[in-house]
C-alpha atoms as a PDB file:
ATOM      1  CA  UNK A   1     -16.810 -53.632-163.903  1.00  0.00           C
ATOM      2  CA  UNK A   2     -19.294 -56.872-164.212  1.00  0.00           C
ATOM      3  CA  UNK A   3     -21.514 -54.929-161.192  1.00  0.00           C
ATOM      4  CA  UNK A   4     -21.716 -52.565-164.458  1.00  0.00           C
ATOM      5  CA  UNK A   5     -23.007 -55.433-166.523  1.00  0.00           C
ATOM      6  CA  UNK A   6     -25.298 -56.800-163.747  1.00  0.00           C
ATOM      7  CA  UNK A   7     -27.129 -53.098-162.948  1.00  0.00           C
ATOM      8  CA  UNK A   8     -27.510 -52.530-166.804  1.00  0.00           C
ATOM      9  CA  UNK A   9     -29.462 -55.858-166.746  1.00  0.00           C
ATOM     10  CA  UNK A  10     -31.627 -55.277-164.074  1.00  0.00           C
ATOM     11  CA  UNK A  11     -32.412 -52.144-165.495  1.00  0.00           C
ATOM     12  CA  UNK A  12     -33.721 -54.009-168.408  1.00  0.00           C
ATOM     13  CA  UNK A  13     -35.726 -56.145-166.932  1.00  0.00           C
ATOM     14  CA  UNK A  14     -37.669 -53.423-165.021  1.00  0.00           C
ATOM     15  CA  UNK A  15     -38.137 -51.852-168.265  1.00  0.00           C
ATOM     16  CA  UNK A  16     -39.699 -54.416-169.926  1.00  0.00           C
ATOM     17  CA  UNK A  17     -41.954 -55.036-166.859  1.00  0.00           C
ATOM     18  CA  UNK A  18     -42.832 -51.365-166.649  1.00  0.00           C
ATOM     19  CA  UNK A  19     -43.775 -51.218-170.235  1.00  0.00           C
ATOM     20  CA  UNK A  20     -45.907 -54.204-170.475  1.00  0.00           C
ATOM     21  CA  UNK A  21     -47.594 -53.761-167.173  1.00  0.00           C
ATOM     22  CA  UNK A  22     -48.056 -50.533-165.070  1.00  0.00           C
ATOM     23  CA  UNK A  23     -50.208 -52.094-162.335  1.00  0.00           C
ATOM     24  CA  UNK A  24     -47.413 -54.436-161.044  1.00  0.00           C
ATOM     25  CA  UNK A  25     -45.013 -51.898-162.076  1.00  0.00           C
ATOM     26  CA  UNK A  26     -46.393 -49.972-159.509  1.00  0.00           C
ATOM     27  CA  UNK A  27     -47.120 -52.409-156.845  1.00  0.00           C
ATOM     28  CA  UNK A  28     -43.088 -53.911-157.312  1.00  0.00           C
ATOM     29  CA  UNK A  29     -42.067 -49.879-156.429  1.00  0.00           C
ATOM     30  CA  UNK A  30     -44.263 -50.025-153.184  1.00  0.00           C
ATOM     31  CA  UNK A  31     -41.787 -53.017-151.608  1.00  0.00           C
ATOM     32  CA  UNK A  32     -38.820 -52.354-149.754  1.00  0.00           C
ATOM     33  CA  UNK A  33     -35.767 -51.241-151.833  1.00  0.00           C
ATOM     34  CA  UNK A  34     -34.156 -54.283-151.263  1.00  0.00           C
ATOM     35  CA  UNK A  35     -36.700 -56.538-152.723  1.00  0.00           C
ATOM     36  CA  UNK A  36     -37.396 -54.387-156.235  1.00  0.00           C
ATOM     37  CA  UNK A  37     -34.765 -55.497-158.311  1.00  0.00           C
ATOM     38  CA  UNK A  38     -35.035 -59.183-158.086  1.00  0.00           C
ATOM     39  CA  UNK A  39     -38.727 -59.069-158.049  1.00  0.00           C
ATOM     40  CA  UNK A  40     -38.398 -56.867-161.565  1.00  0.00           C
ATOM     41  CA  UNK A  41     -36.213 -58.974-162.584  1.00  0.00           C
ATOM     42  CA  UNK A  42     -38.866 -62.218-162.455  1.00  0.00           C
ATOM     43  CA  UNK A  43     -41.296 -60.217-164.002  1.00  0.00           C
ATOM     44  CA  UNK A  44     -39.129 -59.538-166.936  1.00  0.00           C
ATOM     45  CA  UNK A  45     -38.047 -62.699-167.474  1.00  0.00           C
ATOM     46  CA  UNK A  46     -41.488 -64.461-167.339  1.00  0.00           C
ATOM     47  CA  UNK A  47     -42.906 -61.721-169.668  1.00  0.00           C
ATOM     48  CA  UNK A  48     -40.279 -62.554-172.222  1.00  0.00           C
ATOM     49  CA  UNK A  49     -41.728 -66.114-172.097  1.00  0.00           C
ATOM     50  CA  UNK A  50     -44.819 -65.225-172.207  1.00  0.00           C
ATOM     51  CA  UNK A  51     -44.429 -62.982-175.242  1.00  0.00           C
ATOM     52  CA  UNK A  52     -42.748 -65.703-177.250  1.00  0.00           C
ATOM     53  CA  UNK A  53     -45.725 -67.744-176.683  1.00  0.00           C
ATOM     54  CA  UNK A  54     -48.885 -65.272-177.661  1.00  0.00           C
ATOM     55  CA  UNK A  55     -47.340 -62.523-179.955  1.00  0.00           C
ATOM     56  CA  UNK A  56     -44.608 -63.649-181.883  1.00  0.00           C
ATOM     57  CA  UNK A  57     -47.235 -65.731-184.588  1.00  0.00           C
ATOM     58  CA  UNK A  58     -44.749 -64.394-187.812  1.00  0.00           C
ATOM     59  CA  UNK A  59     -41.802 -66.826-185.765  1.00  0.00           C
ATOM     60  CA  UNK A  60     -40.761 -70.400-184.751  1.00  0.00           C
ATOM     61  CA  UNK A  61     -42.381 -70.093-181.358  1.00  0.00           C
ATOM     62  CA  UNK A  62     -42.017 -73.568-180.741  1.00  0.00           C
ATOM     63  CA  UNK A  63     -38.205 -73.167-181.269  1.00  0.00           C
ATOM     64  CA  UNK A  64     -37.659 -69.729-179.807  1.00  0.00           C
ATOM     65  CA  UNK A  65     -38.984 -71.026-176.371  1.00  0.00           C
ATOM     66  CA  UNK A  66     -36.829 -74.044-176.658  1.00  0.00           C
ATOM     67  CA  UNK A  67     -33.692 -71.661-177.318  1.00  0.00           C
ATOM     68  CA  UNK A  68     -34.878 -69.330-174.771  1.00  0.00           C
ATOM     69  CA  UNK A  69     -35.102 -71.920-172.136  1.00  0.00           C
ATOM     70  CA  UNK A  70     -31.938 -73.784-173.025  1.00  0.00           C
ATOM     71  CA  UNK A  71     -30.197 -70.347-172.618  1.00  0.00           C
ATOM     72  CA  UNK A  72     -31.985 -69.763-169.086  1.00  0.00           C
ATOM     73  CA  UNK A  73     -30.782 -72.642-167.908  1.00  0.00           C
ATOM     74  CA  UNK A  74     -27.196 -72.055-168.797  1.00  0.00           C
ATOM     75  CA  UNK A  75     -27.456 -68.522-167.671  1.00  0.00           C
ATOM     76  CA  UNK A  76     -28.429 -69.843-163.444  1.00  0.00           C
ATOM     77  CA  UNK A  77     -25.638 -72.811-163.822  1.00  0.00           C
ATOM     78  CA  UNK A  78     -22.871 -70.076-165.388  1.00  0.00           C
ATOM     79  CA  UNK A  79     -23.961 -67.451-163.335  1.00  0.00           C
ATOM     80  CA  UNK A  80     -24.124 -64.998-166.197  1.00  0.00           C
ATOM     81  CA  UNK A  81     -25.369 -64.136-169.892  1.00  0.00           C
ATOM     82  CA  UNK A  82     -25.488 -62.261-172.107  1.00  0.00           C
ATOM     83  CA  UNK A  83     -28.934 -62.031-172.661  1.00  0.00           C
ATOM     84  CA  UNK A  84     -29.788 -58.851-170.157  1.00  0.00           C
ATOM     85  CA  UNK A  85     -32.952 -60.712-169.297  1.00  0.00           C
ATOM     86  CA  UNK A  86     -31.785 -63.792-168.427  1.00  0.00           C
ATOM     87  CA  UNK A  87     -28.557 -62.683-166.825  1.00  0.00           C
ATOM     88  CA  UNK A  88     -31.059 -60.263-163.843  1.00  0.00           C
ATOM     89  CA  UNK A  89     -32.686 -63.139-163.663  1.00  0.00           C
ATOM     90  CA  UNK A  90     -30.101 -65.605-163.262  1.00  0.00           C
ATOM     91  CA  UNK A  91     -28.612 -63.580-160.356  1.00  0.00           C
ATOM     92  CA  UNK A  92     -32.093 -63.472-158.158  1.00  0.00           C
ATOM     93  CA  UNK A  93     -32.365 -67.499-158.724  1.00  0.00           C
ATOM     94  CA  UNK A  94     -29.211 -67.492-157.500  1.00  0.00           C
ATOM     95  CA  UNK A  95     -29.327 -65.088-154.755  1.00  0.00           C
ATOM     96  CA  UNK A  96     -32.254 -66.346-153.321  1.00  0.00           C
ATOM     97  CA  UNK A  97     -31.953 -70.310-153.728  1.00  0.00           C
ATOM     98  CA  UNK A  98     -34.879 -70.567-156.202  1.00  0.00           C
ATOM     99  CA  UNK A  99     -36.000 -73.942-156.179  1.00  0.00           C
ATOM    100  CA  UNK A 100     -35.230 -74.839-160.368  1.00  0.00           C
ATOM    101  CA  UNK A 101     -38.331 -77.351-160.104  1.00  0.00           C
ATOM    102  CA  UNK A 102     -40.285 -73.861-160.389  1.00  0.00           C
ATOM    103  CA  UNK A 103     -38.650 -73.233-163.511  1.00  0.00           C
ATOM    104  CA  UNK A 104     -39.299 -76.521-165.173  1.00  0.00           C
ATOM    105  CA  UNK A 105     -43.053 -76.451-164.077  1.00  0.00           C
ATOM    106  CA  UNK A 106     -43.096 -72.333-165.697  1.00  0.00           C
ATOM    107  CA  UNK A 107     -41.833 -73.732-168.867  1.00  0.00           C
ATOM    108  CA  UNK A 108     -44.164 -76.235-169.252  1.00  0.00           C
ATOM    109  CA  UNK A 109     -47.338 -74.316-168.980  1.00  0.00           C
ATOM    110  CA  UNK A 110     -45.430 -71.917-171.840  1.00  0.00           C
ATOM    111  CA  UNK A 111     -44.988 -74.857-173.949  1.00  0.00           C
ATOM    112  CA  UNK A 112     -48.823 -75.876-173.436  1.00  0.00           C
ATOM    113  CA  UNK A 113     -49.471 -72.726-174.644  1.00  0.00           C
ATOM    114  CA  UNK A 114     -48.109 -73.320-177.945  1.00  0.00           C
ATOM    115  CA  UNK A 115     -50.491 -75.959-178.811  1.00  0.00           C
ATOM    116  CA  UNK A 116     -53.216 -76.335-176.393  1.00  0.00           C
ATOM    117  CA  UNK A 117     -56.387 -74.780-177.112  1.00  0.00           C
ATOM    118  CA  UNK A 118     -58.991 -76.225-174.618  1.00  0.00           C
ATOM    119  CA  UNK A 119     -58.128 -77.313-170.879  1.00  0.00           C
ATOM    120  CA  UNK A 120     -59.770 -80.169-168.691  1.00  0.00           C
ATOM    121  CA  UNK A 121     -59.577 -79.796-165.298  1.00  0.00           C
ATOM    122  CA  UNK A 122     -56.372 -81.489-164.649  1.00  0.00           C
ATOM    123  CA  UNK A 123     -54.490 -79.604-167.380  1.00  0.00           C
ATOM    124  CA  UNK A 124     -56.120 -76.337-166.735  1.00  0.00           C
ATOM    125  CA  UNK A 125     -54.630 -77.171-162.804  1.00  0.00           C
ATOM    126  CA  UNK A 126     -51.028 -78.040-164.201  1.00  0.00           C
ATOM    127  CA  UNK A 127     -51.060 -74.661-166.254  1.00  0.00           C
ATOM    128  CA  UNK A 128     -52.351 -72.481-163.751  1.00  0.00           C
ATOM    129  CA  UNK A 129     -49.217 -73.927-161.286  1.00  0.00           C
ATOM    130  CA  UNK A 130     -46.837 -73.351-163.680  1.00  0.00           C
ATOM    131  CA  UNK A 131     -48.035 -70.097-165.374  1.00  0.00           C
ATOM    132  CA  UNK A 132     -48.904 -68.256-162.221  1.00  0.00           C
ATOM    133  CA  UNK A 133     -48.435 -70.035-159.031  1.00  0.00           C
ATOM    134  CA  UNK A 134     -44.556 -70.911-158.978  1.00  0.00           C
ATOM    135  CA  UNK A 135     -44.165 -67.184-160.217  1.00  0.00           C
ATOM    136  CA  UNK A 136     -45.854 -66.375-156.664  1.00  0.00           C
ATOM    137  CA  UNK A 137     -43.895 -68.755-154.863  1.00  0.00           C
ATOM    138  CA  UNK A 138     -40.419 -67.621-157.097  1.00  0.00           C
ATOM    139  CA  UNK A 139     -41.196 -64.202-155.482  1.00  0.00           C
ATOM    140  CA  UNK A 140     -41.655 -65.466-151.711  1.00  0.00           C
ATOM    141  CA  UNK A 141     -38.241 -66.954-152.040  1.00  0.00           C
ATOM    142  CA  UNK A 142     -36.828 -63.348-152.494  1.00  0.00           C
ATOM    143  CA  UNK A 143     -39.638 -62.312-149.505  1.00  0.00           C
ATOM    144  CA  UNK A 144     -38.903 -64.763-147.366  1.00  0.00           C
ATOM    145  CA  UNK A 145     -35.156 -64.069-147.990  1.00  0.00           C
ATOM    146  CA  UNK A 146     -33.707 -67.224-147.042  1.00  0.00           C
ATOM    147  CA  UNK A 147     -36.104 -68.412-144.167  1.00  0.00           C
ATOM    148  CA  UNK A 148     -37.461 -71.239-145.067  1.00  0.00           C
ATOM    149  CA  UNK A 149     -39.832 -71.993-142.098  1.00  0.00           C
ATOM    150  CA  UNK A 150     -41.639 -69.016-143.007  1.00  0.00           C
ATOM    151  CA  UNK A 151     -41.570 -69.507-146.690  1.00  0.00           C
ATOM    152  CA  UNK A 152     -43.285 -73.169-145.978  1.00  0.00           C
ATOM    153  CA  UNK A 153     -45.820 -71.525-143.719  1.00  0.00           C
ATOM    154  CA  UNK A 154     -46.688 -68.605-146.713  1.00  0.00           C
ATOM    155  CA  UNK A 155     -46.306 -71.181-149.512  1.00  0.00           C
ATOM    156  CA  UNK A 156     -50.214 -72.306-149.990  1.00  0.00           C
ATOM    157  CA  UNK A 157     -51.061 -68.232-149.916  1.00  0.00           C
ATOM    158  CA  UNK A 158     -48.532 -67.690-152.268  1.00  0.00           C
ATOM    159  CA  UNK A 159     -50.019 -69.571-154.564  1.00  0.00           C
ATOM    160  CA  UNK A 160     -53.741 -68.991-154.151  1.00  0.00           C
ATOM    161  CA  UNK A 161     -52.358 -65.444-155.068  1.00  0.00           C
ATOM    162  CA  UNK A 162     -50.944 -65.971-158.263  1.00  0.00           C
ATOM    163  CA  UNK A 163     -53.738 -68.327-159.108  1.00  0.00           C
ATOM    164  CA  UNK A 164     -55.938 -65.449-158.491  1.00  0.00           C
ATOM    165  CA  UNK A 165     -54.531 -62.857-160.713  1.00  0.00           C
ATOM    166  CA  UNK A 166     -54.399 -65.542-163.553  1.00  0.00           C
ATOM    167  CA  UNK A 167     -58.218 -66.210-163.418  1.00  0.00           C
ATOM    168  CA  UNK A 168     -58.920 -62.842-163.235  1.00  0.00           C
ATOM    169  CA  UNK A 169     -56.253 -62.052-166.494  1.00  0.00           C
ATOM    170  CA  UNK A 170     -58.142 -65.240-168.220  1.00  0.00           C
ATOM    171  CA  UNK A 171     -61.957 -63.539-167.228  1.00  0.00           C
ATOM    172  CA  UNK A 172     -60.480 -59.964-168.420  1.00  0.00           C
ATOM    173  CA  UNK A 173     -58.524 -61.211-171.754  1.00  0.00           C
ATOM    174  CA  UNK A 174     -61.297 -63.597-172.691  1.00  0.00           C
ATOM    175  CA  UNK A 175     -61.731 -61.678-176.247  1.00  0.00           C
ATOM    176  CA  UNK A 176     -58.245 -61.940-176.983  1.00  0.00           C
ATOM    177  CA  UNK A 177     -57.415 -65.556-176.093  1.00  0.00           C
ATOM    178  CA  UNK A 178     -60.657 -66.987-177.318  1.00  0.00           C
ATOM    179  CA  UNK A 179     -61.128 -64.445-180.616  1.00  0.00           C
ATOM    180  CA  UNK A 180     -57.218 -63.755-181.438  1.00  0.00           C
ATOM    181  CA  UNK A 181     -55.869 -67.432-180.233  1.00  0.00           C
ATOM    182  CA  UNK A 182     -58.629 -69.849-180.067  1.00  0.00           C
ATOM    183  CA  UNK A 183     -57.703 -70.390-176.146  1.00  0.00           C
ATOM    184  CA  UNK A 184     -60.267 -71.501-173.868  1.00  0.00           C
ATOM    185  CA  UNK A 185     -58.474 -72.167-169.764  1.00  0.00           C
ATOM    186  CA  UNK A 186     -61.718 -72.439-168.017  1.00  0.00           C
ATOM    187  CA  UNK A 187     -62.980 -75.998-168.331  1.00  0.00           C
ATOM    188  CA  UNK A 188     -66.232 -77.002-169.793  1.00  0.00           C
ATOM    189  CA  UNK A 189     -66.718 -73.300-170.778  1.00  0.00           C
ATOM    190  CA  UNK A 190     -68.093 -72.139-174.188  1.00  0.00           C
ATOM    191  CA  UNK A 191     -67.531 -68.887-175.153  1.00  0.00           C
ATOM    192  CA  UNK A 192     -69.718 -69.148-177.657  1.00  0.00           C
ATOM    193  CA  UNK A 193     -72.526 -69.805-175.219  1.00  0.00           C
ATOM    194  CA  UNK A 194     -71.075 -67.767-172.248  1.00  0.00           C
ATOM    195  CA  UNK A 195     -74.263 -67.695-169.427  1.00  0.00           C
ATOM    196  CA  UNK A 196     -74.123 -66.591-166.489  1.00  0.00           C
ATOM    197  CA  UNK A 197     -73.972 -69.433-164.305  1.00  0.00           C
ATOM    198  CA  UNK A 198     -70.429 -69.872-165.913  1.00  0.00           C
ATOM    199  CA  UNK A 199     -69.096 -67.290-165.107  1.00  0.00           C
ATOM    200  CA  UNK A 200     -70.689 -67.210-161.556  1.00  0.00           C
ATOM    201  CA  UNK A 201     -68.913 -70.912-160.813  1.00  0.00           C
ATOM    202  CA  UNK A 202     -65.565 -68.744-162.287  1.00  0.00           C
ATOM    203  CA  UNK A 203     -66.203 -66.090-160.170  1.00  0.00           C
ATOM    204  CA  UNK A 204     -66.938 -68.222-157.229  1.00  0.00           C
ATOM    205  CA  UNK A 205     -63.320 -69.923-157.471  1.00  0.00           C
ATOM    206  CA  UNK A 206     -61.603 -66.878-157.879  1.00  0.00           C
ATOM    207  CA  UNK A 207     -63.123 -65.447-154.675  1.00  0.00           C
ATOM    208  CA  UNK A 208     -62.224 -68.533-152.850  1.00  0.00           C
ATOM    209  CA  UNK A 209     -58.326 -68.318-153.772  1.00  0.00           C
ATOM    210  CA  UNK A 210     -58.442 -64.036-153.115  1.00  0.00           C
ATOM    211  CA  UNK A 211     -59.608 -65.198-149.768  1.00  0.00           C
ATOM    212  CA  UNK A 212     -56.833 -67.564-148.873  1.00  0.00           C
ATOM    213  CA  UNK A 213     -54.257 -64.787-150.066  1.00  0.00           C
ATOM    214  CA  UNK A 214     -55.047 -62.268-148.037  1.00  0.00           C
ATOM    215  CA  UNK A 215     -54.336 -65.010-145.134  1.00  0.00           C
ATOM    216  CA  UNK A 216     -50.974 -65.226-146.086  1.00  0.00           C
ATOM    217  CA  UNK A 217     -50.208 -61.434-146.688  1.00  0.00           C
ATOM    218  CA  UNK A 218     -51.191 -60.006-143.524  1.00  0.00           C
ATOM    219  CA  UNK A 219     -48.574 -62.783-142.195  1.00  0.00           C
ATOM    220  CA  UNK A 220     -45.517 -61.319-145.046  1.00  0.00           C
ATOM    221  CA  UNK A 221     -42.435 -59.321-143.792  1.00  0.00           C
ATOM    222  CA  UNK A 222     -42.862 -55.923-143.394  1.00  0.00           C
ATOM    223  CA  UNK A 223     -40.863 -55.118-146.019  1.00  0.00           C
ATOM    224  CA  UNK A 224     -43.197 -57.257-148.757  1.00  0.00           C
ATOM    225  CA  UNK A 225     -46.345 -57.189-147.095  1.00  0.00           C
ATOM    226  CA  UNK A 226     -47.440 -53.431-148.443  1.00  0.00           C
ATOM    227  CA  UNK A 227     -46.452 -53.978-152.251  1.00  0.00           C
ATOM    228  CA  UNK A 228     -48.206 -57.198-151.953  1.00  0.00           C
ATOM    229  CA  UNK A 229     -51.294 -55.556-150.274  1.00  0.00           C
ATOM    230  CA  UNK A 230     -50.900 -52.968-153.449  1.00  0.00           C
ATOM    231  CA  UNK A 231     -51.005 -55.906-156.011  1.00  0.00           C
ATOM    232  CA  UNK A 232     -53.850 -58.063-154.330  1.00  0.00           C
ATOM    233  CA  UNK A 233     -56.030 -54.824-154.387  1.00  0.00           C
ATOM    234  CA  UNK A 234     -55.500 -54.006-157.586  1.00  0.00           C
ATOM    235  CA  UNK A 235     -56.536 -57.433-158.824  1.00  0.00           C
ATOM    236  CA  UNK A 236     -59.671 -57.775-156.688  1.00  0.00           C
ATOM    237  CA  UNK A 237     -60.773 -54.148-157.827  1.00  0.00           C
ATOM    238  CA  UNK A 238     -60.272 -55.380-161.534  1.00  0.00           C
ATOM    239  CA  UNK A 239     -62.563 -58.725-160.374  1.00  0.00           C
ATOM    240  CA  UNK A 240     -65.190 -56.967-158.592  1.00  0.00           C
ATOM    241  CA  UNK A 241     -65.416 -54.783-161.619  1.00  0.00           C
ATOM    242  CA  UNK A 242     -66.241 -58.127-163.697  1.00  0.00           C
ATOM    243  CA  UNK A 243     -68.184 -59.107-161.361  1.00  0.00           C
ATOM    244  CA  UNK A 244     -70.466 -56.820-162.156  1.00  0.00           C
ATOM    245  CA  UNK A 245     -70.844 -56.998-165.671  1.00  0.00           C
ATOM    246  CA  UNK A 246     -73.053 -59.400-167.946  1.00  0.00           C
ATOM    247  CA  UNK A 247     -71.429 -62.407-169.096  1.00  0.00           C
ATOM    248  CA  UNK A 248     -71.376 -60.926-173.034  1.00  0.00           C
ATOM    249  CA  UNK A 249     -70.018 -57.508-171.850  1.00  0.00           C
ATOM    250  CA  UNK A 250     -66.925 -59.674-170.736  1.00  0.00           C
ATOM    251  CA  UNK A 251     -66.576 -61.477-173.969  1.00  0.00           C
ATOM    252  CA  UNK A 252     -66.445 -57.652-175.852  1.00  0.00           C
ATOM    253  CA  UNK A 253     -63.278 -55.837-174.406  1.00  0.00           C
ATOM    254  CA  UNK A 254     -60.858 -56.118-172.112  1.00  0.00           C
ATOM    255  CA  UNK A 255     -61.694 -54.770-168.624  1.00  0.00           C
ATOM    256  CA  UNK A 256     -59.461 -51.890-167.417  1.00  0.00           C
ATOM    257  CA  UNK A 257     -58.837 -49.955-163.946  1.00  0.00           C
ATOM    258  CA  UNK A 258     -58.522 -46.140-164.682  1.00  0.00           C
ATOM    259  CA  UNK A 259     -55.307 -44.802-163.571  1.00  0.00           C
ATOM    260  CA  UNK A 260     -57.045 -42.257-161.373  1.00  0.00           C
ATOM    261  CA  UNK A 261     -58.603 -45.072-159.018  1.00  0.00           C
ATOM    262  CA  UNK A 262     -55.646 -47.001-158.821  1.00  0.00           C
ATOM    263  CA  UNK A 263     -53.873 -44.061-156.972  1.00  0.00           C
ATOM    264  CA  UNK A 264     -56.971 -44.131-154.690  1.00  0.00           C
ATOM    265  CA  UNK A 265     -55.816 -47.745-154.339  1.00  0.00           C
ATOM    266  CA  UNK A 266     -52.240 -46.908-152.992  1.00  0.00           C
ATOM    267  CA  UNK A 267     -53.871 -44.077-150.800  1.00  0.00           C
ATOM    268  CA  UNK A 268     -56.159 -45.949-149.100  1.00  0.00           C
ATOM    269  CA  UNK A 269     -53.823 -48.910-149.075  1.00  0.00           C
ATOM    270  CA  UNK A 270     -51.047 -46.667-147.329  1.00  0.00           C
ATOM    271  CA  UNK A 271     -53.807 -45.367-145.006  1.00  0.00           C
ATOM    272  CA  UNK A 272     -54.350 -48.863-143.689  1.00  0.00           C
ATOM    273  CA  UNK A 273     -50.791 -49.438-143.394  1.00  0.00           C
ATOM    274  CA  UNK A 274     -49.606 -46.418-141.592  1.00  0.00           C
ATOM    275  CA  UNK A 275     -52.543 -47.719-139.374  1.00  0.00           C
ATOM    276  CA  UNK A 276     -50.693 -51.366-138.876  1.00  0.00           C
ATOM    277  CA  UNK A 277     -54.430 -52.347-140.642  1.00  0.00           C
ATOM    278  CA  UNK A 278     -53.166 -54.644-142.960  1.00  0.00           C
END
């Protein structure tokens, strides 16, 4: 009955994803059936890392992420836990060969978070790898499933993706990281003096990285490429929406994609894939 165990899990996992963030929800249930559950089950394990790290403030965060990362590590060399999270997660490293040096760099850009508060360029580099870009490159193992030729040719687009949607979370949650947890990522910024020429060099970066992305997903296996194309577009509808705002504007609230244009998004994006477009 340990299948039991193992499908209670996953279903965990894509429960905490779904309830912490309905875009990629969405975008995970446009790839191939096959590919669902161990992409959920990144997602939920990253955003249980991530949560330790900006919400639990009442806690030992320090000590939690040390526990919680002694336990994942025991959970991919056992092959199980009992943590639900850990234990979905666990079986896609597993499954798909997940280099553990991915790991190791995600848990270091969680434990910067704990204490860092302003990034040079170097460290603002190293935390957008391990925050973002190994999470990309974690879910082209399970793409690529098992070929590693084409995972080495994807591998730079992989990561200009995830880099991508972190810059654009950093530009959209600049309130809450700079107000609620004195963060500043982008280096040299102040957000006290936020002009536009800032936030044009931002911009400028961001665009350069969505670029290189959409290289490598029009070159993804059928079965990826479409809840991929989903993701990307939702991202680069959220940017082009801050793109268009005044620098202060950003600083006040955190920029949101209505739920009625992000069906428009699937629509059109299904359009252009019925159409062999993409």
């Amino acid at each position: 009955m340990v299948h039991l165990f193992h499908s209670t899990s996953e279903n965990c996992s894509r429960l905490v994803t779904e309830n912490y963030s309905t875009s990629f929800s969405s975008a995970i249930r446009m790839l191939h059936k096959d590919l669902q559950k161990p992409v959920f089950n990144i997602y939920g394990f990253v955003r249980f890392a991530d949560e330790i790290v900006d919400t639990f403030h009442d806690h030992d965060k320090e000590g939690l992420l040390q526990q919680f990362k002694k336990e994942t590590y025991e959970a991919v060399e056992r092959r199980i836990s009992l943590n639900p999270i850990l234990n979905s997660f666990q079986l896609t490293v597993n499954k798909y060969n997940i280099d553990h040096q991915l790991i190791d760099a995600f848990f270091n850009s969680m434990e910067m978070d704990l204490n860092k508060k302003a990034y040079d360029c170097d460290d603002y580099k190293k935390y957008i790898y391990g925050s973002a870009e190994v999470v990309g490159l974690m879910c082209l193992y399970v793409f690529c499933e098992g070929k590693k030729e084409l995972y080495e040719k994807l591998e730079s687009a992989a990561r200009s993706l995830g880099a991508a949607f972190q810059k654009v979370n950093f530009l959209r949650d600049i309130k809450a990281d700079f107000n609620g947890l004195a963060r500043i990522y982008f280096p040299g910024c102040d957000f006290n003096n936020f002009t536009e020429a800032d936030k044009r060099q931002i911009e400028e970066e961001i665009n350069i990285d969505f670029r290189d992305a959409y290289q490598g997903i029009t070159k993804l296996p059928l079965k990826a490429r479409f809840g991929v194309y989903v993701a990307y577009k939702y991202y680069l509808s959220l940017f082009k929406k801050i793109k268009r705002m005044e620098p202060a504007r950003v600083l006040e609230a955190r920029i949101r994609i209505p739920n009625y244009y992000k069906a428009m998004i699937i629509l059109r994006a299904g359009v252009k894939n019925q159409l062999r477009l993409i």
